[in-house]
N, C-alpha and C. Protein backbone atom coordinates (compact mmCIF):
# COMPACT_ATOMS: atom_id res chain seq x y z
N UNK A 1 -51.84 -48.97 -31.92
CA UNK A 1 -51.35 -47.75 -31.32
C UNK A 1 -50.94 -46.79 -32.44
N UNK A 2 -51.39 -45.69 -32.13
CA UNK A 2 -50.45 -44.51 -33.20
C UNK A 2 -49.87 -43.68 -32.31
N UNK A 3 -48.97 -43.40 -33.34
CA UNK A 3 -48.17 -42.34 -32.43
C UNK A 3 -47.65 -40.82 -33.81
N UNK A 4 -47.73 -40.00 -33.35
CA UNK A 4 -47.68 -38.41 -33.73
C UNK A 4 -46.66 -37.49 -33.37
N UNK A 5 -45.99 -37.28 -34.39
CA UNK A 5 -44.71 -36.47 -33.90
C UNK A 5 -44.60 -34.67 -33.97
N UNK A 6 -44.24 -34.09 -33.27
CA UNK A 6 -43.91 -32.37 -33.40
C UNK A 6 -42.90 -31.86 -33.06
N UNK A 7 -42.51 -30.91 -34.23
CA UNK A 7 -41.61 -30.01 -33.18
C UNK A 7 -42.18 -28.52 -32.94
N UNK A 8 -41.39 -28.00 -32.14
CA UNK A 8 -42.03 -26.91 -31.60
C UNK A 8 -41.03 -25.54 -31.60
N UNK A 9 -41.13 -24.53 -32.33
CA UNK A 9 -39.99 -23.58 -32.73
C UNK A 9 -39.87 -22.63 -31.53
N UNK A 10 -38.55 -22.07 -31.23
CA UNK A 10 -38.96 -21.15 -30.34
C UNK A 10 -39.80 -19.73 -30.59
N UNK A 11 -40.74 -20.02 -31.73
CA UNK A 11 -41.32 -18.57 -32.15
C UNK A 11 -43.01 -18.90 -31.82
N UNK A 12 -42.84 -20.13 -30.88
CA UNK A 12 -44.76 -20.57 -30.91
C UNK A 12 -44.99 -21.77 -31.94
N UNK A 13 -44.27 -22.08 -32.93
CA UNK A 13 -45.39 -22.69 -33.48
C UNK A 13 -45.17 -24.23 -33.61
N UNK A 14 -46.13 -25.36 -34.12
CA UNK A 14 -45.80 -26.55 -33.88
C UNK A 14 -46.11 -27.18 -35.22
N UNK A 15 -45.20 -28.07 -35.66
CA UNK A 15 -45.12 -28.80 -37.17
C UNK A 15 -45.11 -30.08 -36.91
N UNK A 16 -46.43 -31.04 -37.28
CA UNK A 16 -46.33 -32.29 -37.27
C UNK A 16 -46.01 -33.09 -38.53
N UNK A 17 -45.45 -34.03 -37.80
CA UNK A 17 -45.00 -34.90 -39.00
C UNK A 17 -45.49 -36.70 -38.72
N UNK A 18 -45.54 -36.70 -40.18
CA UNK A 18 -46.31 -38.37 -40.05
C UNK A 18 -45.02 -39.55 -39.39
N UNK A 19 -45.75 -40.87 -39.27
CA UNK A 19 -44.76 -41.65 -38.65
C UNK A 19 -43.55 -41.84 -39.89
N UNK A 20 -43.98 -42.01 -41.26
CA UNK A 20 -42.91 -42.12 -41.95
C UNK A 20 -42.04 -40.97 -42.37
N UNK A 21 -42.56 -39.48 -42.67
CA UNK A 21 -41.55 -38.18 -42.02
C UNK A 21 -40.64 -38.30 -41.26
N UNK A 22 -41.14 -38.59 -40.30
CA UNK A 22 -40.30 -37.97 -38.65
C UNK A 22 -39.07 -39.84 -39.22
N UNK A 23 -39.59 -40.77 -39.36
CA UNK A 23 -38.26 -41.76 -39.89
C UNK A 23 -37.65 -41.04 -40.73
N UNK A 24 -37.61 -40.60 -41.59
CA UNK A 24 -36.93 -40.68 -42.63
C UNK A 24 -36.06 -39.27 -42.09
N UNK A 25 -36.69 -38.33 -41.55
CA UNK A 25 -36.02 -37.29 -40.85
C UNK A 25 -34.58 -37.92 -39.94
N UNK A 26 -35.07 -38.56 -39.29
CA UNK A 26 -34.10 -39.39 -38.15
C UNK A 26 -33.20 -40.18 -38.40
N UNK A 27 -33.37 -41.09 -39.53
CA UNK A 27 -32.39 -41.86 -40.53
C UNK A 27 -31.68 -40.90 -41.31
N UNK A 28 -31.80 -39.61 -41.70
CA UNK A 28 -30.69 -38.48 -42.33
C UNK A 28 -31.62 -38.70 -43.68
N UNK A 29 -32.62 -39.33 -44.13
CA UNK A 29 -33.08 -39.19 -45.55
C UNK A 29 -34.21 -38.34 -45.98
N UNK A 30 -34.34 -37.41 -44.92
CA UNK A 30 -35.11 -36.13 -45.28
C UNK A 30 -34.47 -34.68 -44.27
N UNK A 31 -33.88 -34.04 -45.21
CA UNK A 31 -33.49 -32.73 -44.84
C UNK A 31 -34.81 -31.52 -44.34
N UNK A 32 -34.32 -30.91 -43.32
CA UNK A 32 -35.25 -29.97 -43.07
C UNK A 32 -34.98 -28.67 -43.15
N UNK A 33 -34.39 -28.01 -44.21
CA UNK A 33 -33.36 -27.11 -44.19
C UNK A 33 -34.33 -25.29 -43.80
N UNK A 34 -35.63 -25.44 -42.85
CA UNK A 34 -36.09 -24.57 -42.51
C UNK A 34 -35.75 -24.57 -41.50
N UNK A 35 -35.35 -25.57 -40.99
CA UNK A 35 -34.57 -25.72 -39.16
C UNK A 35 -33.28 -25.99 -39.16
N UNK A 36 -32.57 -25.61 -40.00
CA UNK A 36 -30.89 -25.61 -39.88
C UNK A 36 -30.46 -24.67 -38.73
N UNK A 37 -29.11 -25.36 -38.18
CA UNK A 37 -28.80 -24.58 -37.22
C UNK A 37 -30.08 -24.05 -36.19
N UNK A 38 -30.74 -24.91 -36.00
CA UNK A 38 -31.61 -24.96 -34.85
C UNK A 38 -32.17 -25.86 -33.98
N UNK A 39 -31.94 -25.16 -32.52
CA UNK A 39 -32.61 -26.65 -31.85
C UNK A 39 -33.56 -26.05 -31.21
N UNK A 40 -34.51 -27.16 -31.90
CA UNK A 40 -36.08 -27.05 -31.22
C UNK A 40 -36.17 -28.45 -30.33
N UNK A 41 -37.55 -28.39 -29.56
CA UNK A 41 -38.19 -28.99 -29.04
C UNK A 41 -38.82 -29.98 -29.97
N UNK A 42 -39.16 -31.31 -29.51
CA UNK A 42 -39.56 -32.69 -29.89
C UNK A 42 -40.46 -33.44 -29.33
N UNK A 43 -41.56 -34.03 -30.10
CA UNK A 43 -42.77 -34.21 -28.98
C UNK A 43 -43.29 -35.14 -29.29
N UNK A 44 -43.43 -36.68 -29.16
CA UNK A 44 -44.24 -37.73 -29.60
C UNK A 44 -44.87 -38.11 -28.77
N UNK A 45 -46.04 -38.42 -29.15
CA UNK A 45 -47.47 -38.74 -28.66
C UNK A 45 -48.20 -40.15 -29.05
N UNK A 46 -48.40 -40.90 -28.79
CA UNK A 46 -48.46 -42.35 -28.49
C UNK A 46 -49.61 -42.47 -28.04
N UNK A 47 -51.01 -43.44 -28.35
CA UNK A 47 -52.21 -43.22 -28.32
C UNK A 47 -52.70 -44.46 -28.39
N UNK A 48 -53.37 -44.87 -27.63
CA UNK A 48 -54.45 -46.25 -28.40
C UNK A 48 -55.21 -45.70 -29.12
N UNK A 49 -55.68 -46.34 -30.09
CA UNK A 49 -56.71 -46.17 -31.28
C UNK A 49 -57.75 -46.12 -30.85
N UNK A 50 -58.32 -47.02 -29.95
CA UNK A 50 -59.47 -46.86 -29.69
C UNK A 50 -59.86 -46.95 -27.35
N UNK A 51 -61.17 -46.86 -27.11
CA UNK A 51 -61.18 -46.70 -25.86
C UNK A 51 -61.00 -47.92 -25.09
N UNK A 52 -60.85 -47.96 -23.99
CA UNK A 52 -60.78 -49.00 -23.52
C UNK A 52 -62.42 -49.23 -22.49
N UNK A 53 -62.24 -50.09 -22.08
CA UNK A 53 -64.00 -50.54 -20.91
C UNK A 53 -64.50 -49.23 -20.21
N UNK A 54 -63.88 -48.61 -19.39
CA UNK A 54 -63.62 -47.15 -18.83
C UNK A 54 -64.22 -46.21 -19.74
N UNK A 55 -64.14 -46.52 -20.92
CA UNK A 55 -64.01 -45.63 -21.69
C UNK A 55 -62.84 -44.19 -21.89
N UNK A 56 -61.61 -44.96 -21.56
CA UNK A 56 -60.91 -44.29 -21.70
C UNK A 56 -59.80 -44.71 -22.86
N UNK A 57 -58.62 -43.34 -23.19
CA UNK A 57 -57.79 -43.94 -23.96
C UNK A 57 -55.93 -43.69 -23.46
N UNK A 58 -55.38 -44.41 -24.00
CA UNK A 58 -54.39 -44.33 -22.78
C UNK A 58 -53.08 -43.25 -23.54
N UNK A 59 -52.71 -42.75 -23.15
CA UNK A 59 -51.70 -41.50 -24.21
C UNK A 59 -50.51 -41.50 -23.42
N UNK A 60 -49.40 -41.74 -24.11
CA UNK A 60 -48.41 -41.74 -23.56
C UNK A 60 -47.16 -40.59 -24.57
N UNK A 61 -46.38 -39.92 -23.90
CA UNK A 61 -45.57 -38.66 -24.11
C UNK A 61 -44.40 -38.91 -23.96
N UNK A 62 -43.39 -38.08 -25.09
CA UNK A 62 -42.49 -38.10 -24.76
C UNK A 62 -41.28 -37.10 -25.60
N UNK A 63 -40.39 -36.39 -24.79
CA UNK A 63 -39.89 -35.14 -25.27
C UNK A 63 -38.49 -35.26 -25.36
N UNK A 64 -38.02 -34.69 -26.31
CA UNK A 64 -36.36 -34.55 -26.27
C UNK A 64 -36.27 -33.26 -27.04
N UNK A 65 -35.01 -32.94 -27.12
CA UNK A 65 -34.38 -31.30 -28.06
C UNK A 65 -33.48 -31.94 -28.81
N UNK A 66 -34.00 -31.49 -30.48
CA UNK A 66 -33.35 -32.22 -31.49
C UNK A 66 -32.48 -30.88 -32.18
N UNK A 67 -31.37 -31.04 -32.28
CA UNK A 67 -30.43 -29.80 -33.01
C UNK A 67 -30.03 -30.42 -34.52
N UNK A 68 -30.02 -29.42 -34.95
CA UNK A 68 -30.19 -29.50 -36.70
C UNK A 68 -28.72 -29.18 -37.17
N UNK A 69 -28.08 -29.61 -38.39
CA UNK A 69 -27.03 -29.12 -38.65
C UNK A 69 -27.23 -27.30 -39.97
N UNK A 70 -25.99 -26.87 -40.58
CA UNK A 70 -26.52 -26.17 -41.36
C UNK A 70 -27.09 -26.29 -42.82
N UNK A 71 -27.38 -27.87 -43.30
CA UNK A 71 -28.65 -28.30 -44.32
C UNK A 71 -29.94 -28.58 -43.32
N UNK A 72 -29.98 -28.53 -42.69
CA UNK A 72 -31.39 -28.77 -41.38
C UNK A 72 -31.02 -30.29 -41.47
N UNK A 73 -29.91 -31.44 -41.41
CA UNK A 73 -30.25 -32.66 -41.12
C UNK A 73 -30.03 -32.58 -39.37
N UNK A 74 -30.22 -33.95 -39.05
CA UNK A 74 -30.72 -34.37 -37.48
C UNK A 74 -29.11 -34.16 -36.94
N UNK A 75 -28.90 -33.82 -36.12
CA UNK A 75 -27.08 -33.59 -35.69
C UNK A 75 -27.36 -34.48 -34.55
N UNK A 76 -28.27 -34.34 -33.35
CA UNK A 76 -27.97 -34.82 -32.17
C UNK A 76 -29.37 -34.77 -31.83
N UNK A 77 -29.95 -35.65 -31.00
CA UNK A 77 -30.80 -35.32 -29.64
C UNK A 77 -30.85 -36.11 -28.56
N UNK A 78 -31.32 -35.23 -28.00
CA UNK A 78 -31.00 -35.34 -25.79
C UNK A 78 -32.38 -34.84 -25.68
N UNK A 79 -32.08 -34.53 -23.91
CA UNK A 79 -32.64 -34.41 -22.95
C UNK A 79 -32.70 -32.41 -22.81
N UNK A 80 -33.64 -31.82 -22.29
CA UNK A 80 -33.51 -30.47 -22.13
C UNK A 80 -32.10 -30.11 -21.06
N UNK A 81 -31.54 -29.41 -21.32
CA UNK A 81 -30.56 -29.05 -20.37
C UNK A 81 -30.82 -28.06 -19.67
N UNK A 82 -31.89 -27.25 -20.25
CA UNK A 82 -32.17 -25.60 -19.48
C UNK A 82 -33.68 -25.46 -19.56
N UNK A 83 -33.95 -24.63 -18.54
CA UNK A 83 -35.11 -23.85 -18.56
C UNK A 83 -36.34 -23.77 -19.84
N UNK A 84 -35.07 -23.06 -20.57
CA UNK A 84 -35.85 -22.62 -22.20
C UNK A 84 -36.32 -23.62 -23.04
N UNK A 85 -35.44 -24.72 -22.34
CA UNK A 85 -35.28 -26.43 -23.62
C UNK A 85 -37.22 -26.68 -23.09
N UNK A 86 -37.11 -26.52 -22.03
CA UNK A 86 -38.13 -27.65 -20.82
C UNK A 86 -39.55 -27.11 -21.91
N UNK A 87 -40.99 -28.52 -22.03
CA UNK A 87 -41.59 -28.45 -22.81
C UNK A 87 -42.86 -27.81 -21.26
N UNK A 88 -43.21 -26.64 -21.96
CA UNK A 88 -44.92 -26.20 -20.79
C UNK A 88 -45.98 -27.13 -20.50
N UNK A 89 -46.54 -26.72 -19.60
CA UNK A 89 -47.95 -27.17 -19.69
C UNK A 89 -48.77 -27.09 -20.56
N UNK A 90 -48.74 -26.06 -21.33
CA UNK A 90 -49.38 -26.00 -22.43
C UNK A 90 -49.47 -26.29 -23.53
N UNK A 91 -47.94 -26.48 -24.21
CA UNK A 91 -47.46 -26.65 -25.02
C UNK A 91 -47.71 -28.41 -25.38
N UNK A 92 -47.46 -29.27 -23.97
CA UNK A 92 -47.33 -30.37 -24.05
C UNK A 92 -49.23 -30.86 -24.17
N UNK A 93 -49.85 -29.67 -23.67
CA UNK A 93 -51.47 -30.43 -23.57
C UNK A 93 -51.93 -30.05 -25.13
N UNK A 94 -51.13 -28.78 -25.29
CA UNK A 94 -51.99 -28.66 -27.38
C UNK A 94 -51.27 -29.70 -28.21
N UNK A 95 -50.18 -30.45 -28.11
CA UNK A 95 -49.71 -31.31 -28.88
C UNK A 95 -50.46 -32.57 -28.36
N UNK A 96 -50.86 -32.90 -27.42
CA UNK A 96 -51.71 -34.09 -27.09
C UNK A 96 -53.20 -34.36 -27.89
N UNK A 97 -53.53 -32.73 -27.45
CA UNK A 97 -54.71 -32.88 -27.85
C UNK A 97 -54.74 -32.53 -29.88
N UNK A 98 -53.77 -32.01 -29.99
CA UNK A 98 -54.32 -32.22 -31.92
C UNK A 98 -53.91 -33.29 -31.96
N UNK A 99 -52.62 -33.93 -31.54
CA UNK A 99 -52.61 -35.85 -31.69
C UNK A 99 -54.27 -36.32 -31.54
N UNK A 100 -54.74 -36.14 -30.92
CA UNK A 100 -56.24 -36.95 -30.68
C UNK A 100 -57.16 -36.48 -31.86
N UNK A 101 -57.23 -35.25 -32.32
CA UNK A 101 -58.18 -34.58 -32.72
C UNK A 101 -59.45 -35.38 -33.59
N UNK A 102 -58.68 -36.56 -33.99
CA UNK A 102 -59.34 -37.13 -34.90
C UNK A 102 -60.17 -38.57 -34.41
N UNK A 103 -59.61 -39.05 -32.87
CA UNK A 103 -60.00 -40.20 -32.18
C UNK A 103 -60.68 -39.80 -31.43
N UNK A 104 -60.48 -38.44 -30.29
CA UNK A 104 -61.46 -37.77 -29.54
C UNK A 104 -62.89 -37.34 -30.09
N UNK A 105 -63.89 -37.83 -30.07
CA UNK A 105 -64.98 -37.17 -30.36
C UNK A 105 -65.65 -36.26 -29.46
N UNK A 106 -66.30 -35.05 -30.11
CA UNK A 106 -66.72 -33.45 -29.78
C UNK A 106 -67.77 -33.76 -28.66
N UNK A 107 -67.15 -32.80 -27.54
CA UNK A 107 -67.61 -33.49 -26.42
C UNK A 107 -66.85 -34.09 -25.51
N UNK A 108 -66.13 -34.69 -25.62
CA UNK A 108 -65.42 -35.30 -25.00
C UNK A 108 -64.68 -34.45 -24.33
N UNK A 109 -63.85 -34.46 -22.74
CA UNK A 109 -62.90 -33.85 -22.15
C UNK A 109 -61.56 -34.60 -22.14
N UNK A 110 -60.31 -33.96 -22.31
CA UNK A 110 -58.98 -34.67 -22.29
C UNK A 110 -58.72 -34.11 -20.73
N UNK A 111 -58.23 -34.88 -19.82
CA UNK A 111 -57.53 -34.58 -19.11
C UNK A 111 -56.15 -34.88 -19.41
């Protein structure tokens, strides 16, 4: 299984980070001091490697809102509390699909 992490700024844009990043982020041993004093959106994506009989692959999601202190380390994360926190339809299908980008072959449809 792999799994693919993002966050998502409230200005549009989305920054992935590898599985050992996003640890070392979360353990306090990597500062992010471009997201201080900010809480963004959080997005991991969870994937089999390969297809199954179906030919399918199975993707599993999952979101929280991570708030930053003022060096950008990890302060807290939860659950969306509001409207603004809540991750789109869209938002949640372009982070799925660049998670795949590299297992999906061209051609292929994601639902």
């Amino acid at each position: 299984m792999s799994v693919r992490h993002f966050l998502l700024t409230q200005e549009g844009s989305i920054h992935e980070f590898s599985e050992a990043e996003a640890a070392a982020v979360a353990e306090g041993e990597r500062d992010l001091p471009e997201y201080a004093d900010k809480r963004l959106r959080y997005v991991q994506v969870a994937f089999e490697d390969t297809v199954n009989e179906e030919g399918e692959i199975h993707v599993r999601t999952l979101g929280a809102i991570v708030s930053f202190d003022a060096q950008g380390r990890v302060r807290e994360a939860g659950s969306a509390d509001n409207e603004q926190d809540r991750l789109d339809a869209f938002e949640h299908d372009a982070c799925v699909q660049y998670a795949l980008r590299d297992t999906v072959q061209p051609g292929y449809a994601l639902n």
